[in-house]
N, C-alpha and C. Protein backbone atom coordinates (compact mmCIF):
# COMPACT_ATOMS: atom_id res chain seq x y z
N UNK A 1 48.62 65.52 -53.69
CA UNK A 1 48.80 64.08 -53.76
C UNK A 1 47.62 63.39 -53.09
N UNK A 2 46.86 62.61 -53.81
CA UNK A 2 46.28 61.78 -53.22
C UNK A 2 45.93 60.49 -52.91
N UNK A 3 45.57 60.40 -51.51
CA UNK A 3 46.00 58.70 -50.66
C UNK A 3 44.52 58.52 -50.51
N UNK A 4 44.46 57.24 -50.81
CA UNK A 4 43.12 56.65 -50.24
C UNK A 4 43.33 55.18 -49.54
N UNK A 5 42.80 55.13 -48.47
CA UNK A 5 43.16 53.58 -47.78
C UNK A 5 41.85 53.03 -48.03
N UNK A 6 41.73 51.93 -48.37
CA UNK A 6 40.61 51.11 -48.56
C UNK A 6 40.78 49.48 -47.31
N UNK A 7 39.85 50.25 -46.25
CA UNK A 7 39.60 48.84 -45.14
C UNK A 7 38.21 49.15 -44.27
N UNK A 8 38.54 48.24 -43.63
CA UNK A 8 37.11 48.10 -42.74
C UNK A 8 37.45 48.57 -41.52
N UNK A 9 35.91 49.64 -41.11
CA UNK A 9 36.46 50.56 -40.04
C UNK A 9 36.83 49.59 -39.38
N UNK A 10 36.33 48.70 -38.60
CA UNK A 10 36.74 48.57 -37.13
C UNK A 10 37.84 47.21 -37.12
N UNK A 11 38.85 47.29 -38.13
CA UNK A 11 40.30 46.62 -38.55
C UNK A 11 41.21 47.32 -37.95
N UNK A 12 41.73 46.47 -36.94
CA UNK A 12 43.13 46.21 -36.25
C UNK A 12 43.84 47.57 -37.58
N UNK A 13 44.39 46.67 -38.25
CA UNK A 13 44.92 47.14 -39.34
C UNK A 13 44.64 48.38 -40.49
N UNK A 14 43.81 48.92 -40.66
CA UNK A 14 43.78 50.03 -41.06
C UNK A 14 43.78 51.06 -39.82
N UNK A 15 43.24 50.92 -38.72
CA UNK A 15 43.26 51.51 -37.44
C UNK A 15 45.09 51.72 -37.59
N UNK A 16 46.16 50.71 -37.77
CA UNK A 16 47.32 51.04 -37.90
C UNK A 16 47.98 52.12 -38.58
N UNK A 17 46.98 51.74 -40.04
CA UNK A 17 47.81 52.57 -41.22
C UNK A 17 46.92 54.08 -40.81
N UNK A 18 46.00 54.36 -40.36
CA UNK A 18 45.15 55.36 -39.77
C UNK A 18 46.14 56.50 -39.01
N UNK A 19 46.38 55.69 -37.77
CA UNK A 19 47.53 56.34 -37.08
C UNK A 19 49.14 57.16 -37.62
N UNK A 20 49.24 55.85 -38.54
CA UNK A 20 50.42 56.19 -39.22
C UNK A 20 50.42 57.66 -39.79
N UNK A 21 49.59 57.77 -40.72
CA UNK A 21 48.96 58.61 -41.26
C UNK A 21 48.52 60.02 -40.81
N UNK A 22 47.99 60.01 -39.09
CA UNK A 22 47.73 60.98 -38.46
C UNK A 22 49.18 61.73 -37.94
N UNK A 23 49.70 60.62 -37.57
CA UNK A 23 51.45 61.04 -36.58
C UNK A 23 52.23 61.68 -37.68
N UNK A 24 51.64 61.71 -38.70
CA UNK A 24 52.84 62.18 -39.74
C UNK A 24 52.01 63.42 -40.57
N UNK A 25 50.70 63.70 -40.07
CA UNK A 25 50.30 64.54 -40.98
C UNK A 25 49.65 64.48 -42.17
N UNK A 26 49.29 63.11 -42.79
CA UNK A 26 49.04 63.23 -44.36
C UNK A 26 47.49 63.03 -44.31
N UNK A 27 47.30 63.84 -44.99
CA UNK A 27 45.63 63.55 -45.53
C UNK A 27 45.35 62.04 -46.11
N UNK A 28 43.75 61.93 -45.90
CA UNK A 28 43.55 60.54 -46.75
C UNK A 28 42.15 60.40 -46.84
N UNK A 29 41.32 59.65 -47.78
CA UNK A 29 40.12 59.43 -47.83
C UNK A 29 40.09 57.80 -47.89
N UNK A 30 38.78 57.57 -47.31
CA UNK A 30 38.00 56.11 -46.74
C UNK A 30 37.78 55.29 -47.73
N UNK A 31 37.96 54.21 -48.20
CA UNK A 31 37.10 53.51 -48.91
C UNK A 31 36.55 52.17 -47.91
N UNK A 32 35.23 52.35 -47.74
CA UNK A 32 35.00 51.34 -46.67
C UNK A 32 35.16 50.12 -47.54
N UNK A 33 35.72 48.50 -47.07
CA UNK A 33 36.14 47.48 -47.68
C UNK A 33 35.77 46.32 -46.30
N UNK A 34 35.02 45.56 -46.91
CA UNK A 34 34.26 44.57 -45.79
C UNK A 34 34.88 43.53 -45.91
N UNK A 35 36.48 42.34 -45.28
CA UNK A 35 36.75 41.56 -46.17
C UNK A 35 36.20 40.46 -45.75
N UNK A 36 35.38 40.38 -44.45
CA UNK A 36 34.23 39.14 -43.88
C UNK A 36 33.26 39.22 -44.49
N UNK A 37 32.60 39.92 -45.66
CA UNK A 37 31.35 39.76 -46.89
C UNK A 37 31.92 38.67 -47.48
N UNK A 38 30.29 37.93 -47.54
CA UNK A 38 30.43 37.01 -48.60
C UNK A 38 30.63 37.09 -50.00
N UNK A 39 31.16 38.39 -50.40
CA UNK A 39 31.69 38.77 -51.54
C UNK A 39 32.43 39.87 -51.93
N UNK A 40 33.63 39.90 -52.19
CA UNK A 40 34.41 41.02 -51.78
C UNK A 40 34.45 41.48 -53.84
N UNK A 41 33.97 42.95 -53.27
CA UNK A 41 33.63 43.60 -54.88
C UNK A 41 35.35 43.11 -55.60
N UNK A 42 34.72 42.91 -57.02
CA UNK A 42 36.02 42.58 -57.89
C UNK A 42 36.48 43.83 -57.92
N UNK A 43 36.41 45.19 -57.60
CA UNK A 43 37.33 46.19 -58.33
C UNK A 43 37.77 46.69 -57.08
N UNK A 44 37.93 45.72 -56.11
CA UNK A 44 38.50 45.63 -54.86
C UNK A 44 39.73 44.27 -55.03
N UNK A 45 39.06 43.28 -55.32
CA UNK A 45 40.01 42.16 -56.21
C UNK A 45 41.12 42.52 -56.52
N UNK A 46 40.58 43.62 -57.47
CA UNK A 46 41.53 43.93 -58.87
C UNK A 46 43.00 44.74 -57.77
N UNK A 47 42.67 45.42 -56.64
CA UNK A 47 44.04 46.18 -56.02
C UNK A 47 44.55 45.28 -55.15
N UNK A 48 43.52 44.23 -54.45
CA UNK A 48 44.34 43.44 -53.30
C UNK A 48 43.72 41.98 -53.79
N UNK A 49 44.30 41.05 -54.57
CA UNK A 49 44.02 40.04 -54.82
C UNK A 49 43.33 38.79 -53.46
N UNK A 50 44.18 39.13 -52.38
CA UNK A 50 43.96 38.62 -51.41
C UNK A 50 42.54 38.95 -50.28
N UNK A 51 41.97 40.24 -51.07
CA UNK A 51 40.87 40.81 -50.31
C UNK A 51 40.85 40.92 -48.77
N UNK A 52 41.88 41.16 -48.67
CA UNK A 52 42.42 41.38 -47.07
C UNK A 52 42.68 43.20 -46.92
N UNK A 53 42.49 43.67 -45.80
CA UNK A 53 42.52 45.14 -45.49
C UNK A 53 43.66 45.46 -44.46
N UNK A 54 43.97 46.46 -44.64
CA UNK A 54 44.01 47.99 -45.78
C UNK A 54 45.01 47.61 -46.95
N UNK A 55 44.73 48.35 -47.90
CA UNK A 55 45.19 48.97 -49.36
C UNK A 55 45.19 49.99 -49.45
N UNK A 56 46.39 50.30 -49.91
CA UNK A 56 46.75 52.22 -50.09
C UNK A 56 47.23 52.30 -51.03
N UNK A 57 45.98 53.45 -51.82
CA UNK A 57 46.38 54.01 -53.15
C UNK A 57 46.99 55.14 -53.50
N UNK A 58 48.43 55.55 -53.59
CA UNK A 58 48.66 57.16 -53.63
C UNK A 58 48.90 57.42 -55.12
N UNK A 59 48.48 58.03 -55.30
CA UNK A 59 48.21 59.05 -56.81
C UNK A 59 48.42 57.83 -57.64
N UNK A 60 47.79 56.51 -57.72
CA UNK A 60 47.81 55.39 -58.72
C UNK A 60 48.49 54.19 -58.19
N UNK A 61 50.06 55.00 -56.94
CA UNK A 61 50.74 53.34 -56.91
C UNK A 61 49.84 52.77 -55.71
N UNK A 62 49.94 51.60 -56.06
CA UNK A 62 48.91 50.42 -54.96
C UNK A 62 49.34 49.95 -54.47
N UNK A 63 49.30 49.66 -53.25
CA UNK A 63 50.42 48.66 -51.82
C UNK A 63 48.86 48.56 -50.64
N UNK A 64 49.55 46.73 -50.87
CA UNK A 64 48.75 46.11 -49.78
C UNK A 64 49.92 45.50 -49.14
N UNK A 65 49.09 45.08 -47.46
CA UNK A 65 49.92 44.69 -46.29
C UNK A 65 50.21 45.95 -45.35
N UNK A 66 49.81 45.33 -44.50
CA UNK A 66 50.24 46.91 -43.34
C UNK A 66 51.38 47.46 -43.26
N UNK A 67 52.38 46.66 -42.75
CA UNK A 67 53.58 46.92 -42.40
C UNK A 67 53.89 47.74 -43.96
N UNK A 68 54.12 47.10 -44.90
CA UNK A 68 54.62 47.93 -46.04
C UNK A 68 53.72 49.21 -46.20
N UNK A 69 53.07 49.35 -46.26
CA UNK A 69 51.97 50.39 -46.45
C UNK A 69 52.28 51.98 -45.08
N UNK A 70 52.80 51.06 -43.64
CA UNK A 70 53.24 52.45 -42.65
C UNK A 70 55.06 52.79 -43.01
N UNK A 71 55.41 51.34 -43.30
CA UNK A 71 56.67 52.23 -43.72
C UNK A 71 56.77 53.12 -44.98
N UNK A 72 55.86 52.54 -46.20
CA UNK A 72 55.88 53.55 -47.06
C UNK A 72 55.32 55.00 -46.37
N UNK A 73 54.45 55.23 -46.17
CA UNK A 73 53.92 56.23 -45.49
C UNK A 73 55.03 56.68 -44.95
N UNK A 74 55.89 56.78 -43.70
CA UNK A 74 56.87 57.05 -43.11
C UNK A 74 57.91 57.94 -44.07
N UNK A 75 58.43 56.73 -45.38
CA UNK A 75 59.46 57.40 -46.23
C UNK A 75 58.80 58.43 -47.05
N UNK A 76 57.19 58.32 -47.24
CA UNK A 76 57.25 58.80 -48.52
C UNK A 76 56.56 60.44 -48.13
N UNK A 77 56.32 60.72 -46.75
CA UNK A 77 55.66 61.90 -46.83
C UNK A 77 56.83 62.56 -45.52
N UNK A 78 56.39 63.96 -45.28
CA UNK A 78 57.03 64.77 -44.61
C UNK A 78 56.46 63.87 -42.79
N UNK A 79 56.88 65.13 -42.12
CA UNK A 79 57.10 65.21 -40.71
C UNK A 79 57.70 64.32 -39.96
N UNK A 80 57.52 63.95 -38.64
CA UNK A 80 58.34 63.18 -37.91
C UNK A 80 58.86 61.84 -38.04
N UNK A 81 60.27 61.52 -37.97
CA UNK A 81 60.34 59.66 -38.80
C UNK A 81 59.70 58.94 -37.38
N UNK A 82 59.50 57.43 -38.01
CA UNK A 82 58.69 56.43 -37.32
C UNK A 82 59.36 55.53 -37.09
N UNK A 83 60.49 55.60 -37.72
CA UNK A 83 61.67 54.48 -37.63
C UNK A 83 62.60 54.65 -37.26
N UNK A 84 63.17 54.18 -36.21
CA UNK A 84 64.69 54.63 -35.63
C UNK A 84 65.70 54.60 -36.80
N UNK A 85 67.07 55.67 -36.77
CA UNK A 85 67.99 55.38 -37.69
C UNK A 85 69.07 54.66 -37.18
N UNK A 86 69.08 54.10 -35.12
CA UNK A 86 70.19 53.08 -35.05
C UNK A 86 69.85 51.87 -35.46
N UNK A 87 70.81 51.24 -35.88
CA UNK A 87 70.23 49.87 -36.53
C UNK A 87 69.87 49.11 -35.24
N UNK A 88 70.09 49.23 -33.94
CA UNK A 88 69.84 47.98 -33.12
C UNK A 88 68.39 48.36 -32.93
N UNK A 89 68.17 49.47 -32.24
CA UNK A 89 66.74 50.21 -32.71
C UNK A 89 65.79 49.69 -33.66
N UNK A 90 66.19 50.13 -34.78
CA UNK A 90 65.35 49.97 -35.57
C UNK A 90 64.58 48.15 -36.28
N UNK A 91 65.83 47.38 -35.30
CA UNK A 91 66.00 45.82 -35.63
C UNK A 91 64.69 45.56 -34.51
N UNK A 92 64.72 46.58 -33.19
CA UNK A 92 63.99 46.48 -32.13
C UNK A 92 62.53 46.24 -32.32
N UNK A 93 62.34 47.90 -32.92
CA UNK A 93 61.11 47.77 -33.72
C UNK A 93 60.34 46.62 -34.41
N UNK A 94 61.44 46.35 -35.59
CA UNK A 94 60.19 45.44 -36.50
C UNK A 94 60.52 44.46 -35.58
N UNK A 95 61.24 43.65 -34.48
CA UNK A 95 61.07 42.82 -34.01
C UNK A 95 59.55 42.54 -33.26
N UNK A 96 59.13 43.82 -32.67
CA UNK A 96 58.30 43.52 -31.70
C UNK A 96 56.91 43.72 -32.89
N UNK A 97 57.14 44.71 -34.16
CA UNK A 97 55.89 44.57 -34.79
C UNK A 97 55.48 43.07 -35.37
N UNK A 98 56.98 42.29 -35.58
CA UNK A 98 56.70 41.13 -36.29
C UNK A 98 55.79 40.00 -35.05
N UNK A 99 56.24 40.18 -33.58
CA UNK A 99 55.66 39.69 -32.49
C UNK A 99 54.35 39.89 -32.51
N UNK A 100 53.96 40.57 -32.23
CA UNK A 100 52.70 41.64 -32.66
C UNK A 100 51.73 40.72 -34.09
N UNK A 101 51.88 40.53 -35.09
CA UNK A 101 51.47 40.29 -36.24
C UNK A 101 51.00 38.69 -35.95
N UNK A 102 52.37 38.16 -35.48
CA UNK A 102 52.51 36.63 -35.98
C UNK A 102 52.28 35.68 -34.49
N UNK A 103 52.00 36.37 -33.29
CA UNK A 103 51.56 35.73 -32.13
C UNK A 103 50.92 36.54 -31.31
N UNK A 104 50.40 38.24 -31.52
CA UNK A 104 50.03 38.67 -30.71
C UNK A 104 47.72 39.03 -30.92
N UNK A 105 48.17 39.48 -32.56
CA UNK A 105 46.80 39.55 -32.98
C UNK A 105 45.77 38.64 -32.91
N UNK A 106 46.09 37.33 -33.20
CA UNK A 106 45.28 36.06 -33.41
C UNK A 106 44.25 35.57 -31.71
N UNK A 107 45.46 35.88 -30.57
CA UNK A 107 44.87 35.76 -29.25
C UNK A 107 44.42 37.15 -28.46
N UNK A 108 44.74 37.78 -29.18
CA UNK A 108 44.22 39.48 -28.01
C UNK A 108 43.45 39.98 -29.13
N UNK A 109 43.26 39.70 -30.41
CA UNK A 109 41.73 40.37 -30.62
C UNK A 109 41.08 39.51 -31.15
N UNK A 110 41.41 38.88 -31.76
CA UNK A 110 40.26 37.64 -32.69
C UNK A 110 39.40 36.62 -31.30
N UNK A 111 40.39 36.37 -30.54
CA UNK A 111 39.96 35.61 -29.68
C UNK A 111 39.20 36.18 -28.01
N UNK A 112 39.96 36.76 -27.69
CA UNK A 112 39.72 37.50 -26.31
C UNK A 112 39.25 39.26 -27.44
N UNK A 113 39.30 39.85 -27.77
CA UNK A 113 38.32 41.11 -27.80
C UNK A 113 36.89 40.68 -28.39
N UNK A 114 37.24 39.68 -29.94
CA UNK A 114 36.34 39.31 -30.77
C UNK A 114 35.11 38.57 -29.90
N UNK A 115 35.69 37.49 -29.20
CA UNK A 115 34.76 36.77 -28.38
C UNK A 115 33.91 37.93 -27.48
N UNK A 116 34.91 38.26 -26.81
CA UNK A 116 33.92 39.11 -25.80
C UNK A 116 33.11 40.36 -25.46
N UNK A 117 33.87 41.09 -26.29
CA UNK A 117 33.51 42.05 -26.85
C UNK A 117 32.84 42.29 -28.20
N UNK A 118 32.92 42.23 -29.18
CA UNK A 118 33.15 42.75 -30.52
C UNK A 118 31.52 41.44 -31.07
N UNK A 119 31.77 40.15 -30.91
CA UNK A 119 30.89 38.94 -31.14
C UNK A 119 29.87 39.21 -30.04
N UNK A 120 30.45 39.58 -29.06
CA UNK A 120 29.19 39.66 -27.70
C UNK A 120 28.06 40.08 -28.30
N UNK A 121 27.73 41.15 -29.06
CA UNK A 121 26.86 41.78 -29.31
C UNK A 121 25.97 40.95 -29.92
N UNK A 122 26.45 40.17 -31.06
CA UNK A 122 25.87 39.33 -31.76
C UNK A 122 25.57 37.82 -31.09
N UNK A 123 26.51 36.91 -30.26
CA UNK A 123 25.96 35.60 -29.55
C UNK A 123 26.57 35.32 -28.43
N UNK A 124 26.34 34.25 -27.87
CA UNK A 124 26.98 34.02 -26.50
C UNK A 124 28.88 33.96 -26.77
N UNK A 125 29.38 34.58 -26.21
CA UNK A 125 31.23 34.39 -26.34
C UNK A 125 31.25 33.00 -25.60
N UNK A 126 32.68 32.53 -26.80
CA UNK A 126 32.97 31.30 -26.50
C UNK A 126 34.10 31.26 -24.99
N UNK A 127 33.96 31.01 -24.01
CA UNK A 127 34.36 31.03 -22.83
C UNK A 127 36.01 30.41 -22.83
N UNK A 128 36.04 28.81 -23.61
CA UNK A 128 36.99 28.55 -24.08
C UNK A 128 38.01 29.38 -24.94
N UNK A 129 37.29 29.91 -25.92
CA UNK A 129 38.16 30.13 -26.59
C UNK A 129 39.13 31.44 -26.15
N UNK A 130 38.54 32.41 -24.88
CA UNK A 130 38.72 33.27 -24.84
C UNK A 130 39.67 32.87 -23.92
N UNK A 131 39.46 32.04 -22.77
CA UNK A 131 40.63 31.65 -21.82
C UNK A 131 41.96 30.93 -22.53
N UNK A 132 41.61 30.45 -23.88
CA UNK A 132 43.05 29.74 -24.75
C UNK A 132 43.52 31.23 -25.23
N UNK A 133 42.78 32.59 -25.45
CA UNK A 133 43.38 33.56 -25.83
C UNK A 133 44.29 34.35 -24.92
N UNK A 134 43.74 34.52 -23.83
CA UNK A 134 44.19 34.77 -22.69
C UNK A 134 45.40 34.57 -22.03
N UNK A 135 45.57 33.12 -22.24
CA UNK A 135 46.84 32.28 -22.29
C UNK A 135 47.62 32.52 -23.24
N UNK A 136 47.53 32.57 -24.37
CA UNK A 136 48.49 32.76 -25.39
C UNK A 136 48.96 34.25 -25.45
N UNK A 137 47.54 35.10 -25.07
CA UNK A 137 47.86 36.65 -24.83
C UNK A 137 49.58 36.41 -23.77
N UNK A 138 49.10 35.86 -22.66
CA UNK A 138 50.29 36.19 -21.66
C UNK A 138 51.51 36.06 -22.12
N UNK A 139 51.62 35.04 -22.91
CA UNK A 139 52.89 34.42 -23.42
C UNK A 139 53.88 35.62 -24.35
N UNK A 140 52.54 36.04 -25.03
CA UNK A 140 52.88 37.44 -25.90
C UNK A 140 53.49 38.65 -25.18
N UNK A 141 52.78 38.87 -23.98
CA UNK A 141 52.77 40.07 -23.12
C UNK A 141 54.07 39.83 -22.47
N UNK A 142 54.90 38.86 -21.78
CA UNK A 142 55.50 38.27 -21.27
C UNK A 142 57.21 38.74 -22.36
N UNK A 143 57.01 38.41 -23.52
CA UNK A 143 57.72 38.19 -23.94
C UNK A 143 58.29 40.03 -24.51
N UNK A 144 57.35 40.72 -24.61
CA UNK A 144 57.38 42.10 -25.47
C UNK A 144 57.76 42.74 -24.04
N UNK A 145 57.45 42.29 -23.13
CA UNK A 145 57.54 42.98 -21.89
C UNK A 145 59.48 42.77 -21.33
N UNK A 146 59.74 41.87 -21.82
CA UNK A 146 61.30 41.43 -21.76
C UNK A 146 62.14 42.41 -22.59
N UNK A 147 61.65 43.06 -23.50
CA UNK A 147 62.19 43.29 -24.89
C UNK A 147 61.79 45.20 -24.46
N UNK A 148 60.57 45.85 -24.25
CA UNK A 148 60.29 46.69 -23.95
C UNK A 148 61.09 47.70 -23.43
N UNK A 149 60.94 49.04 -24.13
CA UNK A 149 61.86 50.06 -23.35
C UNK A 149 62.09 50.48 -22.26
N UNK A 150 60.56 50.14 -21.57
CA UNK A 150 60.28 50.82 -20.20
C UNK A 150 59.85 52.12 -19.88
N UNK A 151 60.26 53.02 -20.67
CA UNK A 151 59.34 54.24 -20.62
C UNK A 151 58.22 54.48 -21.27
N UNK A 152 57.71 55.83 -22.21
CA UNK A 152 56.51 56.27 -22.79
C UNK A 152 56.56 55.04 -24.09
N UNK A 153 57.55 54.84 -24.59
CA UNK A 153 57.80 54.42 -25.62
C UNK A 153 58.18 53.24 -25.96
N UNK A 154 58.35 52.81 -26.97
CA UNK A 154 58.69 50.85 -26.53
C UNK A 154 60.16 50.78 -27.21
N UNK A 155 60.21 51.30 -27.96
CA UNK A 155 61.73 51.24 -28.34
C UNK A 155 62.55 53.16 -28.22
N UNK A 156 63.50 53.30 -27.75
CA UNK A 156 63.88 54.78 -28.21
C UNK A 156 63.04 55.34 -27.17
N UNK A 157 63.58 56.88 -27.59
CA UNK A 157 62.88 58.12 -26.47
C UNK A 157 61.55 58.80 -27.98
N UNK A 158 61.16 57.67 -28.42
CA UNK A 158 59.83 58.74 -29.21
C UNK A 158 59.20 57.36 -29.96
N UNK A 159 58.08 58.28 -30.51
CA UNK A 159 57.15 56.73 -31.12
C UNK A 159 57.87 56.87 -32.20
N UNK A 160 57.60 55.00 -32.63
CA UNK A 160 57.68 54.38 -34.17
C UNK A 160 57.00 53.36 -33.90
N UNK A 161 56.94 53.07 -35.31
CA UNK A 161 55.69 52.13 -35.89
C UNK A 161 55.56 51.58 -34.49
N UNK A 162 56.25 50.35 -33.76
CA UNK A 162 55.88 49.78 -32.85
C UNK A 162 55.19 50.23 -32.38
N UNK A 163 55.32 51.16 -31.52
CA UNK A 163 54.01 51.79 -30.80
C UNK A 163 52.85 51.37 -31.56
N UNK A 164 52.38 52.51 -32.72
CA UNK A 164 51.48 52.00 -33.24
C UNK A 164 50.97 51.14 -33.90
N UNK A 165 51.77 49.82 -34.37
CA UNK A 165 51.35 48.67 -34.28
C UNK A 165 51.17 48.29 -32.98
N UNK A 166 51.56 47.72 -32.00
CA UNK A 166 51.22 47.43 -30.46
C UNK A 166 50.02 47.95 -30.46
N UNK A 167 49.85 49.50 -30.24
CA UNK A 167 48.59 50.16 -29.77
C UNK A 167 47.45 50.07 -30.07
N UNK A 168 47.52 49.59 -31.51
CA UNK A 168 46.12 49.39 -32.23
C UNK A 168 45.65 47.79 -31.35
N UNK A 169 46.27 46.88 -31.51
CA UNK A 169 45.88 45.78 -30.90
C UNK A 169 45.49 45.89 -29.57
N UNK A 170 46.55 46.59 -28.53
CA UNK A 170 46.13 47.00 -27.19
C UNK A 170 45.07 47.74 -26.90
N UNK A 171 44.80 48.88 -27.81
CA UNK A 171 43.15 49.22 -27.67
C UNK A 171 41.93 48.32 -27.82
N UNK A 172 42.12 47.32 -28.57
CA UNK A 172 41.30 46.44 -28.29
C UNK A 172 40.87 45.48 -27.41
N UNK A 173 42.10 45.08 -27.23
CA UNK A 173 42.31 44.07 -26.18
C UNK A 173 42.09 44.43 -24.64
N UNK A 174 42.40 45.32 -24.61
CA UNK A 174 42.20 46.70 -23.07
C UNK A 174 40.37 46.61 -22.80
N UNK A 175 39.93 46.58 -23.62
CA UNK A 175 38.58 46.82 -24.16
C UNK A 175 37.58 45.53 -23.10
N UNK A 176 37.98 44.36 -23.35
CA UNK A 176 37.62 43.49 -22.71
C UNK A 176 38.35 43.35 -21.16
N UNK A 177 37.85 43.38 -20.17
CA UNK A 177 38.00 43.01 -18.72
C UNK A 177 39.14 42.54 -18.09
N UNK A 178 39.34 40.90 -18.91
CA UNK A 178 39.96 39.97 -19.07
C UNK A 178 41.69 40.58 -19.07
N UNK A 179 41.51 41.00 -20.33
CA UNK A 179 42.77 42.13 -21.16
C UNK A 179 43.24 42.91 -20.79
N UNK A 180 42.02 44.28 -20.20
CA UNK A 180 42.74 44.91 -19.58
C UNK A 180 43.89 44.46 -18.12
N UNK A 181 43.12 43.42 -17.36
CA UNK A 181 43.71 42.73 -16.22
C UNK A 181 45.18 41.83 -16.30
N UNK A 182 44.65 41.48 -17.59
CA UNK A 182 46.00 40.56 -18.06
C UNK A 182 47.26 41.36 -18.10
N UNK A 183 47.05 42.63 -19.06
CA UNK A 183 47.97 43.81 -19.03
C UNK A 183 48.10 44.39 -17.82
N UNK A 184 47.65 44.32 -17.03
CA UNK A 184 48.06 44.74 -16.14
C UNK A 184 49.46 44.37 -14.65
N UNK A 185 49.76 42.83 -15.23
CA UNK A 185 50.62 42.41 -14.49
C UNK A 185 52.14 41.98 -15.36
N UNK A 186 52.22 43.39 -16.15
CA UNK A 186 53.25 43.85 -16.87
C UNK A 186 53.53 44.61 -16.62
N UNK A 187 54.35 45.35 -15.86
CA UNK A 187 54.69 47.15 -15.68
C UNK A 187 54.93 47.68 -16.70
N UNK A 188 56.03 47.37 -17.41
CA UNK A 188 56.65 48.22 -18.54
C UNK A 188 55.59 48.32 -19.32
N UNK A 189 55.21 47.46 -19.69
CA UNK A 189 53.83 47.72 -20.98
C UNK A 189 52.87 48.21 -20.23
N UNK A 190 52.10 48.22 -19.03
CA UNK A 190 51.03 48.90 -18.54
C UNK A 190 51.76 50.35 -18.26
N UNK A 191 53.01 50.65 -17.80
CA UNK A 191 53.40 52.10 -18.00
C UNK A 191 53.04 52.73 -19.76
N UNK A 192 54.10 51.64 -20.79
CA UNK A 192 53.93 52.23 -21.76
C UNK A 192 52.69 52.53 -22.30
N UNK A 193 51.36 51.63 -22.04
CA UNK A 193 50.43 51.91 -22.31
C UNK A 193 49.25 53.27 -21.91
N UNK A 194 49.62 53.33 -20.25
CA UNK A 194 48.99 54.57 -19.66
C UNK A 194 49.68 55.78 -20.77
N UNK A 195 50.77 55.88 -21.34
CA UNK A 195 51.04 56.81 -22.29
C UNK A 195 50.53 57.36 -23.70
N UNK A 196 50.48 55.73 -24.15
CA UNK A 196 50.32 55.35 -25.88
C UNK A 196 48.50 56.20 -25.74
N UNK A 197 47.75 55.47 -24.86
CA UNK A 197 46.81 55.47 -24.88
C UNK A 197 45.97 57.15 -24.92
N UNK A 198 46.78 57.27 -24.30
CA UNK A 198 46.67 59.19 -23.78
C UNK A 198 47.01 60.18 -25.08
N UNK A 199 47.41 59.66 -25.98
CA UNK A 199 48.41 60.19 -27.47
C UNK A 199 46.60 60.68 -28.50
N UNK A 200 46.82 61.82 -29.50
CA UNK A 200 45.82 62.10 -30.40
C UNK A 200 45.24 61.05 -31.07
N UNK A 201 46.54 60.27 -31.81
CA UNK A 201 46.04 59.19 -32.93
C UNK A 201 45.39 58.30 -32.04
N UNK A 202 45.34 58.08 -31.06
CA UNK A 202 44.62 56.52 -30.68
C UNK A 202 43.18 57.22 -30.35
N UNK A 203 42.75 58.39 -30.03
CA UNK A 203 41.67 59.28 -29.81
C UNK A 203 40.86 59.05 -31.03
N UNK A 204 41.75 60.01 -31.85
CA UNK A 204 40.97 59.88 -33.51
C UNK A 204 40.74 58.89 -34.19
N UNK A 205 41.13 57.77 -34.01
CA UNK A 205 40.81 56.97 -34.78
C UNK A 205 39.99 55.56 -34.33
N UNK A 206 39.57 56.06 -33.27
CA UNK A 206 38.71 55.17 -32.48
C UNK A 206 37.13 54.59 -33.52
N UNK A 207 37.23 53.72 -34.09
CA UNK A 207 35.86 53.26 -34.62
C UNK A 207 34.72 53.10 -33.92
N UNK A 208 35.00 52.73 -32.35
CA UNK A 208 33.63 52.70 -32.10
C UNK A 208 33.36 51.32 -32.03
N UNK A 209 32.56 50.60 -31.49
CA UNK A 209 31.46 49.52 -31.48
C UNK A 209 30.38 49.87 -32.60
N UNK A 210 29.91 48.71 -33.64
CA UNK A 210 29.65 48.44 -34.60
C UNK A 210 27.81 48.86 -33.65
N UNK A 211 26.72 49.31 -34.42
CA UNK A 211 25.24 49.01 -33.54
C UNK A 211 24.92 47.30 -33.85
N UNK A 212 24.38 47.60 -33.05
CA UNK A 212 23.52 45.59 -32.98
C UNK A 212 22.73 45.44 -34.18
C-alpha cells in the first residue's frame, strides 16, 4: 500500500501527520509542497484545492486537513490505537486538539516561534507581535493545563493524537526562549512535556532550521 503525504518540511502540520505515521508504523514518501510560494503547482491544486499542507494520498484515495488525515491513519493501518475507546476520553482528546488548532497555533508558532525564531533568520522579529503571542500563548497554556492529565500523557495512561497534535506545536514553541519560559509555569504540561519530548517520533521528525 502506498501513502504519500505531500507538505512542507518545516509545517506544524505534516510534522503531525509525520508522527502519526511513525507511532503506528506505516511507511510513507515526501512530496515536498511549499504553500507560502507565490504559486502553488496546479497538480497540487488538483488534490488540495485550498493549497494548504499536508495531503495524503493512499493507493489513489486523497484526504486533506490534518486532523482527518491522523485519524484516518489511526483506523486505517495496523499497530497501536491513537484514540481512546472511552467516550469521555476520547471527547478529551479532540477537545484539546480542537484547542490546539483554533487558539493555540496562530500565537505559539506563527507569532512567538515564527517571529523569533523561524523569521529571525531572515529580519528583525516583530517584538510586538511576539509579546501579543505570548499573551495569548498563556491563555492557551492556562486553559489545556486545567483540562490536562497530569502525567506522561495528556489524556489516558498512553499517547493519542493529542499528544501529537500538542507536541508538534510545543516543539516549536519550546524553541524560542520566551516559550520555553512561558511553559514553564505550567506543571502538568511542563511534566507532560519533559516526556512527549523524550519519545522517537518527536526525534525523527525534527526538520531542522531552514539555511539562511
Amino acid at each position: 500500500m502506498a501513502v504519500t503525504l505531500h507538505g512542507y518540511s518545516y509545517s506544524v502540520y505534516l510534522r503531525i501527520a509525520r508522527m502519526t505515521m511513525l507511532e503506528k508504523g506505516v511507511a510513507w514518501s515526501h512530496v515536498e509542497i511549499d504553500p507560502f510560494a507565490d504559486e502553488i503547482p496546479a497538480d497540487y491544486l488538483a488534490l488540495n484545492p485550498f493549497g494548504r499542507v499536508p495531503t495524503l494520498d493512499h493507493d489513489g484515495f486523497v484526504l486533506y486537513e490534518t486532523t482527518a488525515n491522523t485519524r484516518y491513519i489511526d483506523d486505517a493501518f495496523d499497530g497501536p490505537s491513537l484514540q481512546p475507546e472511552a467516550p469521555r476520553e476520547r471527547a478529551r482528546m479532540n477537545q484539546i486538539i480542537a484547542i490546539a488548532d483554533s487558539y493555540g497555533y496562530w500565537p505559539m508558532v506563527r507569532q512567538v516561534f515564527s517571529q523569533r525564531v523561524f523569521n529571525a533568520q531572515r529580519r528583525t522579529p516583530d517584538e510586538a507581535v511576539i509579546a501579543e503571542g505570548l499573551t495569548r500563548s498563556r491563555k492557551v497554556l492556562a486553559a489545556l493545563e486545567s483540562i490536562a492529565g497530569g502525567g506522561d500523557f495528556l489524556v489516558g495512561d498512553r499517547l493519542t493524537l493529542a499528544d501529537v497534535h500538542l507536541g508538534a506545536m510545543t516543539a516549536y514553541f519550546t524553541v524560542a526562549d520566551e516559550g520555553a519560559a512561558a511553559l514553564g509555569d505550567y506543571p502538568k504540561l511542563s511534566a507532560w512535556w519533559v516526556a512527549f519530548r523524550n519519545g522517537k517520533s518527536l526525534a525523527e521528525t525534527d526538520p531542522g532550521l531552514p539555511d539562511d
